[in-house]
C-alpha atoms as a PDB file:
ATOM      1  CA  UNK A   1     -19.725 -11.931 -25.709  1.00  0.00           C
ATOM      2  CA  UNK A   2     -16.415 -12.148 -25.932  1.00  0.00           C
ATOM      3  CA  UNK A   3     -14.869  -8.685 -26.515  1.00  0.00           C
ATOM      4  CA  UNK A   4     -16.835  -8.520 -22.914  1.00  0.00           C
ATOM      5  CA  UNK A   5     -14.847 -11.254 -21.318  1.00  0.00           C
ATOM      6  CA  UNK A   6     -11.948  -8.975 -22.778  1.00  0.00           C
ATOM      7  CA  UNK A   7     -12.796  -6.091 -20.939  1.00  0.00           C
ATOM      8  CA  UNK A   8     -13.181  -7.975 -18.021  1.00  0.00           C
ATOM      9  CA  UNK A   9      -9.430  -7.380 -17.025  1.00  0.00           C
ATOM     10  CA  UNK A  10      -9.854  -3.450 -17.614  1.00  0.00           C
ATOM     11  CA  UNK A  11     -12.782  -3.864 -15.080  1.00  0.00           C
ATOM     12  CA  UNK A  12     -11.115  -5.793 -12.696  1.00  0.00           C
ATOM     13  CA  UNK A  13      -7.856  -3.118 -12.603  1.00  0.00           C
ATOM     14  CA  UNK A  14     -10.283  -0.544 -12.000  1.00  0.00           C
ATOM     15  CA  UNK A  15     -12.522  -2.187  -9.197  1.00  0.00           C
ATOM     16  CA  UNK A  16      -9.010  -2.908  -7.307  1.00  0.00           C
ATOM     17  CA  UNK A  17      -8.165   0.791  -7.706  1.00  0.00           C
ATOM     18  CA  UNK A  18     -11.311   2.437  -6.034  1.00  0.00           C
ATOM     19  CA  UNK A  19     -11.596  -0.710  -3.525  1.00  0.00           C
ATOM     20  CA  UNK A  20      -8.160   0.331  -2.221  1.00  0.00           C
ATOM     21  CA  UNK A  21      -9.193   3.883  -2.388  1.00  0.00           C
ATOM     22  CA  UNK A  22     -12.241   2.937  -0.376  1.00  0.00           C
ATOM     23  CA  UNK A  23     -10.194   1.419   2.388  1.00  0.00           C
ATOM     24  CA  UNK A  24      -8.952  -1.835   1.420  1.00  0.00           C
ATOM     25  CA  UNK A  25      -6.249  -3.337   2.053  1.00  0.00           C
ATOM     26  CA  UNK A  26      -6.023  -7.423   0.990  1.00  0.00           C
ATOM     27  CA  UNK A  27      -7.086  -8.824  -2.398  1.00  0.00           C
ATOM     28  CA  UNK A  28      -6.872 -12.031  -4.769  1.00  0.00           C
ATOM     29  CA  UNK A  29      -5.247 -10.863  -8.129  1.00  0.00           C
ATOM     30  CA  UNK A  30      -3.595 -12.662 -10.631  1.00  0.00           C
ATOM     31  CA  UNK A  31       0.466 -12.316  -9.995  1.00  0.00           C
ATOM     32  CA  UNK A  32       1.228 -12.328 -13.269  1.00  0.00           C
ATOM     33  CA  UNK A  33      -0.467  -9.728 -13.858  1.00  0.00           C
ATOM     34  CA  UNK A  34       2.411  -6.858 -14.719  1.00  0.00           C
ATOM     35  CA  UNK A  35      -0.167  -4.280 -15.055  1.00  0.00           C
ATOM     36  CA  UNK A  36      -1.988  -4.661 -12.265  1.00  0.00           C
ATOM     37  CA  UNK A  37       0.883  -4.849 -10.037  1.00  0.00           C
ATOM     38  CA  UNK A  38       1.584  -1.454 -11.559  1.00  0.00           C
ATOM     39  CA  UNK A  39      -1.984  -0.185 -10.726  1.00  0.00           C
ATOM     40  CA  UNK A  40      -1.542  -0.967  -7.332  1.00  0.00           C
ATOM     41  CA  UNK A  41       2.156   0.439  -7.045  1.00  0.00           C
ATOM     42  CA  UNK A  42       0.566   3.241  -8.273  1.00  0.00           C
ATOM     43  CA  UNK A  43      -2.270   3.591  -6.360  1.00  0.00           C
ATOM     44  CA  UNK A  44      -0.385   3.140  -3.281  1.00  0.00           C
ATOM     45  CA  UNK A  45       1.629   6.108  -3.958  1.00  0.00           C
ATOM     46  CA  UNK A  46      -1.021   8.081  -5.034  1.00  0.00           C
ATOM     47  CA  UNK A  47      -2.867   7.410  -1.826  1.00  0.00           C
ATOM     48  CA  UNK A  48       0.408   8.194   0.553  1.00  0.00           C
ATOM     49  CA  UNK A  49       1.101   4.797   1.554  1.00  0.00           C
ATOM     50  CA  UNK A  50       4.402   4.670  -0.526  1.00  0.00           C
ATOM     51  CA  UNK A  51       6.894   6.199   1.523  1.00  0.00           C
ATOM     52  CA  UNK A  52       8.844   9.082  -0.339  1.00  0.00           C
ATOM     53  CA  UNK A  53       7.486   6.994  -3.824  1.00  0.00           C
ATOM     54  CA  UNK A  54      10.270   4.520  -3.322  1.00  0.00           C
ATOM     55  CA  UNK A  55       8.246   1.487  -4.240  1.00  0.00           C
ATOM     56  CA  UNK A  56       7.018   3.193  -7.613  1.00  0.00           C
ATOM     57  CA  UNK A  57      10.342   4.412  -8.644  1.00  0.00           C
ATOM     58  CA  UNK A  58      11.521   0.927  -8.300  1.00  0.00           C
ATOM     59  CA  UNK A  59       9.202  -0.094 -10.321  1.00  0.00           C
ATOM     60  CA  UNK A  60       9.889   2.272 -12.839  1.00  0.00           C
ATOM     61  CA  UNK A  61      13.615   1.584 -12.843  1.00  0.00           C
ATOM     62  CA  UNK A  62      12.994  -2.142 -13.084  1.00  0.00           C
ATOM     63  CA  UNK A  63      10.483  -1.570 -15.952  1.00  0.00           C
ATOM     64  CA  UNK A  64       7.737  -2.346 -14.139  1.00  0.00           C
ATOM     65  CA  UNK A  65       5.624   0.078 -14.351  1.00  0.00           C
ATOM     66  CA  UNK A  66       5.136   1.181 -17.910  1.00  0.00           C
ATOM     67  CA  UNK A  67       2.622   3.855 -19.470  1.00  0.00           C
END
């Protein structure tokens, strides 16, 4: 039960990352959530919406986005 409830963050980073593939554009995530906030810096540029991948290479200069 609870290695489930566990998981439930891995789900939740990858039901973000094919919603905003599908179109979306708005959702409710924890902020302090580092790597989510990566995910979707990530996703962003991977979908074109990050303009010359200035928004992910400031996130990897600030640390933020970490492998």
């Amino acid at each position: 039960m609870f290695q489930v409830l566990e998981e439930r963050i891995n789900i939740n980073r990858t039901f973000v990352t094919l919603m905003m593939t599908a179109g979306m554009d708005l959702a409710i995530i924890d902020p302090l959530d580092e790597k989510i906030a990566a995910t979707i810096k990530t996703v962003d540029m991977l979908n074109g919406k990050d303009n010359f991948c200035m928004t992910a290479l400031k996130g990897v200069r600030a640390i933020a986005i970490r492998s």
